[in-house]
C-alpha atoms as a PDB file:
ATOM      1  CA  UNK A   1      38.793  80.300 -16.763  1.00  0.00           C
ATOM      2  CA  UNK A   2      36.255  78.591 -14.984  1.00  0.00           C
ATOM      3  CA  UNK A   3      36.127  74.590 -14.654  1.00  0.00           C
ATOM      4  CA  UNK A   4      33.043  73.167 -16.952  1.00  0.00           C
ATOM      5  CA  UNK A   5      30.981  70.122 -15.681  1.00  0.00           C
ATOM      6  CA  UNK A   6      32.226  66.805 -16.925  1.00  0.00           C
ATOM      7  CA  UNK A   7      29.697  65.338 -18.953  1.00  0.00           C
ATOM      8  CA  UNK A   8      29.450  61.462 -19.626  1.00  0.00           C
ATOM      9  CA  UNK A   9      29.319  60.462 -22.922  1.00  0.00           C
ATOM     10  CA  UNK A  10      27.530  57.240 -23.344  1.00  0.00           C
ATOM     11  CA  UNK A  11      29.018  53.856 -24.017  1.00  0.00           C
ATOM     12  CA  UNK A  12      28.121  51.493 -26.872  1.00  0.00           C
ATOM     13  CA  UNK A  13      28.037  48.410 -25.822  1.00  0.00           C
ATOM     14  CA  UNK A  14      27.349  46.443 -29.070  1.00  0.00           C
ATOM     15  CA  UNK A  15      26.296  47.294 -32.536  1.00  0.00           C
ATOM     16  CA  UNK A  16      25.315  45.649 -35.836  1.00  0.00           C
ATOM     17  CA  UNK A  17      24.981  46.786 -39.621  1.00  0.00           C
ATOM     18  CA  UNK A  18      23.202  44.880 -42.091  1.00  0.00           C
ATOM     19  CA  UNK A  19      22.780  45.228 -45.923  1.00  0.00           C
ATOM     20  CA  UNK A  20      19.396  44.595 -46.781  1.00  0.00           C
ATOM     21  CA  UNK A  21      18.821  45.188 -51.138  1.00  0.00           C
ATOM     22  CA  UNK A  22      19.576  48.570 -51.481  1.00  0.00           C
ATOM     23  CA  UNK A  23      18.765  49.244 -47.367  1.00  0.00           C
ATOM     24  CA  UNK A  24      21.380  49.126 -44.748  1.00  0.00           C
ATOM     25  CA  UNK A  25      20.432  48.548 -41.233  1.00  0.00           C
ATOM     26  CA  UNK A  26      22.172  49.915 -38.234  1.00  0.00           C
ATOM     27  CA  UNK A  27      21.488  48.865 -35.024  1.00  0.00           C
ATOM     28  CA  UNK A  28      23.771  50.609 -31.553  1.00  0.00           C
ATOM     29  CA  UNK A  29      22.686  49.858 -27.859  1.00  0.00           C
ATOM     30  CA  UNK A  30      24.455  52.388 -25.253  1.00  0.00           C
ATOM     31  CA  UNK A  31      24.914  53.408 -21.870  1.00  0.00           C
ATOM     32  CA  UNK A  32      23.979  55.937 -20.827  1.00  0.00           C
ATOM     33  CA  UNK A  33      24.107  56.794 -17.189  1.00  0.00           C
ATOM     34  CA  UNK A  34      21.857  54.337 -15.255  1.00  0.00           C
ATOM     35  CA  UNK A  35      19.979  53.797 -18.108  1.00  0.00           C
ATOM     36  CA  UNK A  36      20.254  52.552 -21.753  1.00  0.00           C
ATOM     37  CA  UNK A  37      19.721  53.382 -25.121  1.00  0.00           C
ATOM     38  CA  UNK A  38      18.732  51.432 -28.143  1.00  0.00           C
ATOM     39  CA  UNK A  39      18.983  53.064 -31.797  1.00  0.00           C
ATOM     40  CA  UNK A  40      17.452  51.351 -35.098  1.00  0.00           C
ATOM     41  CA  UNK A  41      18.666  53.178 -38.383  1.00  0.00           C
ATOM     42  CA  UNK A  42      17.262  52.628 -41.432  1.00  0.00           C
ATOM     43  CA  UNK A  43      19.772  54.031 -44.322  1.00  0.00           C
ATOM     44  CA  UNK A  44      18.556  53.728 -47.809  1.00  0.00           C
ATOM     45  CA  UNK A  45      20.090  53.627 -51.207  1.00  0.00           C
ATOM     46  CA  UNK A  46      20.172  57.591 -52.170  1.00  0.00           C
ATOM     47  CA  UNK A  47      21.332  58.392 -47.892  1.00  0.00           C
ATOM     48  CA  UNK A  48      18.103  58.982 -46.416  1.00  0.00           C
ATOM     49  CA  UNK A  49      18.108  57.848 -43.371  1.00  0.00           C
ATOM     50  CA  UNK A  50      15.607  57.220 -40.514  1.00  0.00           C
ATOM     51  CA  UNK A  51      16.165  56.906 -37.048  1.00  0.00           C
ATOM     52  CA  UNK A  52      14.614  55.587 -34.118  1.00  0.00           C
ATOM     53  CA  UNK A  53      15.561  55.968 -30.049  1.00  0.00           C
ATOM     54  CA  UNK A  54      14.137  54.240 -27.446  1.00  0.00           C
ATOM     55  CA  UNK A  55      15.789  54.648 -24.225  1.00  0.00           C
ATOM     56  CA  UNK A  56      15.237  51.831 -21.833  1.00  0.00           C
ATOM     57  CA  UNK A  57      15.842  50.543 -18.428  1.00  0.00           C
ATOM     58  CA  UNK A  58      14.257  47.176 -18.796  1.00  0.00           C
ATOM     59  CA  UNK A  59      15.943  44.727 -21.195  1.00  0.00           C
ATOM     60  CA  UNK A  60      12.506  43.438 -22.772  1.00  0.00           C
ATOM     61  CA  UNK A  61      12.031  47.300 -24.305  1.00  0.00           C
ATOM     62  CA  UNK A  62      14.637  46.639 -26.331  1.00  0.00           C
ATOM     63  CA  UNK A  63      13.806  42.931 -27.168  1.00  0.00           C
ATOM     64  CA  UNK A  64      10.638  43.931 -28.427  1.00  0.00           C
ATOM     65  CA  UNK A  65      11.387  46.585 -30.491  1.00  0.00           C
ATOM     66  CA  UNK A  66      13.956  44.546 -32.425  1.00  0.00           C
ATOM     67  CA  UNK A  67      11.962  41.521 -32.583  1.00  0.00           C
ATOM     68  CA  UNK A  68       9.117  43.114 -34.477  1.00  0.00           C
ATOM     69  CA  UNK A  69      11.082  44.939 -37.108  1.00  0.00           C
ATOM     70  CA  UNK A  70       9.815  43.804 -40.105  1.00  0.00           C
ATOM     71  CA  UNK A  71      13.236  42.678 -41.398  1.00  0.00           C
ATOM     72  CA  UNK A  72      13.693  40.499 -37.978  1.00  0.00           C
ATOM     73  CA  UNK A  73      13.634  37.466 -40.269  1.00  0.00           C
ATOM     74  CA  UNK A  74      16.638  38.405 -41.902  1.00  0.00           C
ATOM     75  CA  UNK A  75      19.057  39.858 -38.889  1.00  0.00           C
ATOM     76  CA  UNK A  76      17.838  37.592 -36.550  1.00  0.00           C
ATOM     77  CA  UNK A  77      20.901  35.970 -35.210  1.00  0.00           C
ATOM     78  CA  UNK A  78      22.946  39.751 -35.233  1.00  0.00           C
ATOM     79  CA  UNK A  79      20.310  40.641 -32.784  1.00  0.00           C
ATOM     80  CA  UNK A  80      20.075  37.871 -30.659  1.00  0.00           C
ATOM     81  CA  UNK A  81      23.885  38.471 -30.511  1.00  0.00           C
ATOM     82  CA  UNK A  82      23.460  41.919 -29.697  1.00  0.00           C
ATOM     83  CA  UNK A  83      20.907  41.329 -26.460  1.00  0.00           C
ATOM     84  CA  UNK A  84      23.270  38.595 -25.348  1.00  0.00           C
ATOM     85  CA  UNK A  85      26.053  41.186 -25.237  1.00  0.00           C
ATOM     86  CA  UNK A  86      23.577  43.668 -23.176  1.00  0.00           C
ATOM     87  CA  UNK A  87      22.668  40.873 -20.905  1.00  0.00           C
ATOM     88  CA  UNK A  88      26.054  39.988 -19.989  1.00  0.00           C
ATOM     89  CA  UNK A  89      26.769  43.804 -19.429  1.00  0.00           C
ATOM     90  CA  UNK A  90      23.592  43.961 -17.112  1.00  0.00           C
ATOM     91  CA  UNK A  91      24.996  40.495 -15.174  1.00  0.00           C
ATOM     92  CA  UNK A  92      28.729  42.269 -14.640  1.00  0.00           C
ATOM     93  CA  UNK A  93      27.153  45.872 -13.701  1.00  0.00           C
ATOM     94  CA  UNK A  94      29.007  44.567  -9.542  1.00  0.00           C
ATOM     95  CA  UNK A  95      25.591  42.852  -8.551  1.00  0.00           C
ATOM     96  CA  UNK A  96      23.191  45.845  -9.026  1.00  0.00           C
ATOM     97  CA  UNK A  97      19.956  45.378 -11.444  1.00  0.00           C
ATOM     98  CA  UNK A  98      19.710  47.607 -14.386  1.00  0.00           C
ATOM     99  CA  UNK A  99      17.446  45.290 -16.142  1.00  0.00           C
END
């Protein structure tokens, strides 16, 4: 039997869920490789659910894409967590920018 390639699966590095009326918000940031990855899901009441990906090297992608969701207001301190947590991943990465 021959030896498959060892993928890496990518890391989640912080996450945050947040009922909003009959809306639940899920937000993940990953690993993944050299890079990262920063996925917004909207969830609503009957299961639908919408998703969005943006993969990023650059920590000010994913500060701008959660700072101008329209329900910012109301998760603001959850994300503000949650780029502080990326931050001080990016600071103990042994010295070498990923930002």
């Amino acid at each position: 039997m021959p030896r498959g390639v060892k993928r890496k699966t990518r890391t989640l590095l912080g996450d945050f869920s947040s009922k909003l009326g009959s809306e639940t918000l899920n937000v993940r940031i990953y690993r993944d490789r050299q890079a990262f990855v920063c996925e917004r899901e909207l969830v609503e009441r009957d299961g639908t659910s919408f998703t969005m990906v943006l993969p990023f090297r650059k920590t000010e992608a994913a500060r701008t894409l959660l700072t101008s969701d329209p329900y910012y207001p109301r998760v603001r301190g959850e994300v503000w967590r949650l780029l502080g947590q990326l931050e001080k991943v990016q600071r103990e990465h042994h010295g070498k920018p990923v930002s």
